[in-house]
C-alpha atoms as a PDB file:
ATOM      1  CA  UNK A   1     -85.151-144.444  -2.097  1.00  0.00           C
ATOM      2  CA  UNK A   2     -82.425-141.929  -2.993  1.00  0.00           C
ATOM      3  CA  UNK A   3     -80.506-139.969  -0.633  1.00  0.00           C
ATOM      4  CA  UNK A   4     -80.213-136.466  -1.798  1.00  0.00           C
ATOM      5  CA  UNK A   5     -82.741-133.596  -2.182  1.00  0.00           C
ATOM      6  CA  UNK A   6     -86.030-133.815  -3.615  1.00  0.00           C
ATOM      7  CA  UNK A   7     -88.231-130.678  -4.793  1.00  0.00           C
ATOM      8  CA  UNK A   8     -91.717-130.582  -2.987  1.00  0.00           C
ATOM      9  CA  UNK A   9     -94.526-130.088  -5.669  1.00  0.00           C
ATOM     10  CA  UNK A  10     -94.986-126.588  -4.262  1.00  0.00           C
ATOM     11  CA  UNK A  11     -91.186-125.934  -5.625  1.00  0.00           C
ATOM     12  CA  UNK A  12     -89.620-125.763  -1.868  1.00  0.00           C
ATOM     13  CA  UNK A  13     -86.574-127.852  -1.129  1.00  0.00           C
ATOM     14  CA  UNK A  14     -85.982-130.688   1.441  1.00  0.00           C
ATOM     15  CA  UNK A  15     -82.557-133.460   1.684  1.00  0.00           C
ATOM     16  CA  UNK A  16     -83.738-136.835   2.353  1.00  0.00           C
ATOM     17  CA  UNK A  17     -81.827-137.844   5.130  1.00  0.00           C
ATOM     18  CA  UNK A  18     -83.073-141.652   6.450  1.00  0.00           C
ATOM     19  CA  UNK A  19     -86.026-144.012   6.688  1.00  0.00           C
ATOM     20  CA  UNK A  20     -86.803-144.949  10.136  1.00  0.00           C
ATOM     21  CA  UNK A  21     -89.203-147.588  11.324  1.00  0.00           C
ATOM     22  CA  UNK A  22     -92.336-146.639  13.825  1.00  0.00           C
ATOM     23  CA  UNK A  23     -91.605-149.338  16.656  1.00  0.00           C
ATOM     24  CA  UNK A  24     -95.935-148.890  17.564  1.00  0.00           C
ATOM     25  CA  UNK A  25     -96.949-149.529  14.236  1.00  0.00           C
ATOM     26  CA  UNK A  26     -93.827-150.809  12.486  1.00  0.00           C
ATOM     27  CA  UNK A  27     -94.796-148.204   9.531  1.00  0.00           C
ATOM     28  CA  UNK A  28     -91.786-146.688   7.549  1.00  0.00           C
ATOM     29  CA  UNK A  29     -90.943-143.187   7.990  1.00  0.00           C
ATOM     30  CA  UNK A  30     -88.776-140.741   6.349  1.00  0.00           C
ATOM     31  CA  UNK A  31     -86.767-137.924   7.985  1.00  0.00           C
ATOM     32  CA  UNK A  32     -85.756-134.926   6.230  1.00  0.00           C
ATOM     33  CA  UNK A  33     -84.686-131.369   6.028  1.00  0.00           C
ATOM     34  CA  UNK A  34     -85.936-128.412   5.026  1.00  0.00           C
ATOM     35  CA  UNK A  35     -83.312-126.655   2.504  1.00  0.00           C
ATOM     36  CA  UNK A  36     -84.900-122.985   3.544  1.00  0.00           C
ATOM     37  CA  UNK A  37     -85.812-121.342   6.576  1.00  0.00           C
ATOM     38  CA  UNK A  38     -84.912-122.973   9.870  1.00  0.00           C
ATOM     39  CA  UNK A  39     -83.449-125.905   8.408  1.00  0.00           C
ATOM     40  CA  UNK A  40     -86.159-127.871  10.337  1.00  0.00           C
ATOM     41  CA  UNK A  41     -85.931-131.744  10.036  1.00  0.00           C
ATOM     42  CA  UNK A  42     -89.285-133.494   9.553  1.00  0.00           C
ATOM     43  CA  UNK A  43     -90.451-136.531   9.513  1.00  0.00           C
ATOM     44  CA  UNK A  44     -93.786-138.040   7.429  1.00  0.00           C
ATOM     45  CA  UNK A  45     -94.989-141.565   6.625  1.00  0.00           C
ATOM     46  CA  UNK A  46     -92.664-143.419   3.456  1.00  0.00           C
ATOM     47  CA  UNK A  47     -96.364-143.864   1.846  1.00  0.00           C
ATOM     48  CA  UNK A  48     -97.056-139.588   1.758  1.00  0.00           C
ATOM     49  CA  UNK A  49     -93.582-138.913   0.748  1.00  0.00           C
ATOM     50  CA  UNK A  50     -93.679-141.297  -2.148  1.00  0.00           C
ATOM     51  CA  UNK A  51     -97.233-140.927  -2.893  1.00  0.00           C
ATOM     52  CA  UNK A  52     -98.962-138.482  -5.468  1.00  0.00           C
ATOM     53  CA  UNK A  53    -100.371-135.130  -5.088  1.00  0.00           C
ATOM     54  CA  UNK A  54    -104.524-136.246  -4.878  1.00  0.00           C
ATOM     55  CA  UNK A  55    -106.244-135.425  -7.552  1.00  0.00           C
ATOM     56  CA  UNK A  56    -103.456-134.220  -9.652  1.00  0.00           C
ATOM     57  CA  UNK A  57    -103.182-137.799 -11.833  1.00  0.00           C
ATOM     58  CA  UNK A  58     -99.118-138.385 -11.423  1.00  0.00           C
ATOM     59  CA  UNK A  59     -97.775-135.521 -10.060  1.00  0.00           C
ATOM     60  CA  UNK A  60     -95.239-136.765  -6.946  1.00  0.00           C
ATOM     61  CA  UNK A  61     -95.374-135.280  -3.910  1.00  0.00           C
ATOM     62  CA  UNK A  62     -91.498-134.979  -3.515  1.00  0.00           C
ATOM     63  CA  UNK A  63     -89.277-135.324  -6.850  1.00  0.00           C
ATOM     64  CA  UNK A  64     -85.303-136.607  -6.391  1.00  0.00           C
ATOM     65  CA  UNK A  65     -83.335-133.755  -8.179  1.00  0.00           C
ATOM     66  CA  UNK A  66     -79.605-134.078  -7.215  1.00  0.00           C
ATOM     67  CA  UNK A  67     -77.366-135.740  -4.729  1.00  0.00           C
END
C-alpha cells in the first residue's frame, strides 16, 4: 500500500500513515489522518480500507491521489 493521501468515497481527505499488526488477532491495521478538522488519526482494519463501498460494484472505499 502507498503512503500518501487517499480521497474517502465521500470526497474527505485522510494521509495514510502505517500498517500496524493487532497482537490479539494478528489482523492488519491501518493508521491514518484526517486532512480536515482536528487532524484526528484513525485507525480501521487493512480489509475496510482496501475494500469496496457495498453495493456500489467497484467503487473503493479510500482512493491513493498524491504523495
Amino acid at each position: 500500500m502507498k503512503k500518501g493521501r487517499y480521497r474517502h468515497h465521500t470526497g474527505k481527505k485522510y494521509e495514510f500513515l502505517d500498517i500496524v499488526t493487532d497482537t490479539e488477532t494478528d489482523e492488519n491495521i491501518v493508521v491514518y489522518r484526517e486532512l480536515f478538522d482536528k487532524f484526528n488519526v484513525l485507525v480501521c482494519p487493512e480489509s475496510v480500507f482496501t475494500g469496496y463501498v457495498p453495493g456500489s460494484g467497484k467503487v473503493p472505499i479510500f482512493q491513493w491521489i498524491e504523495d
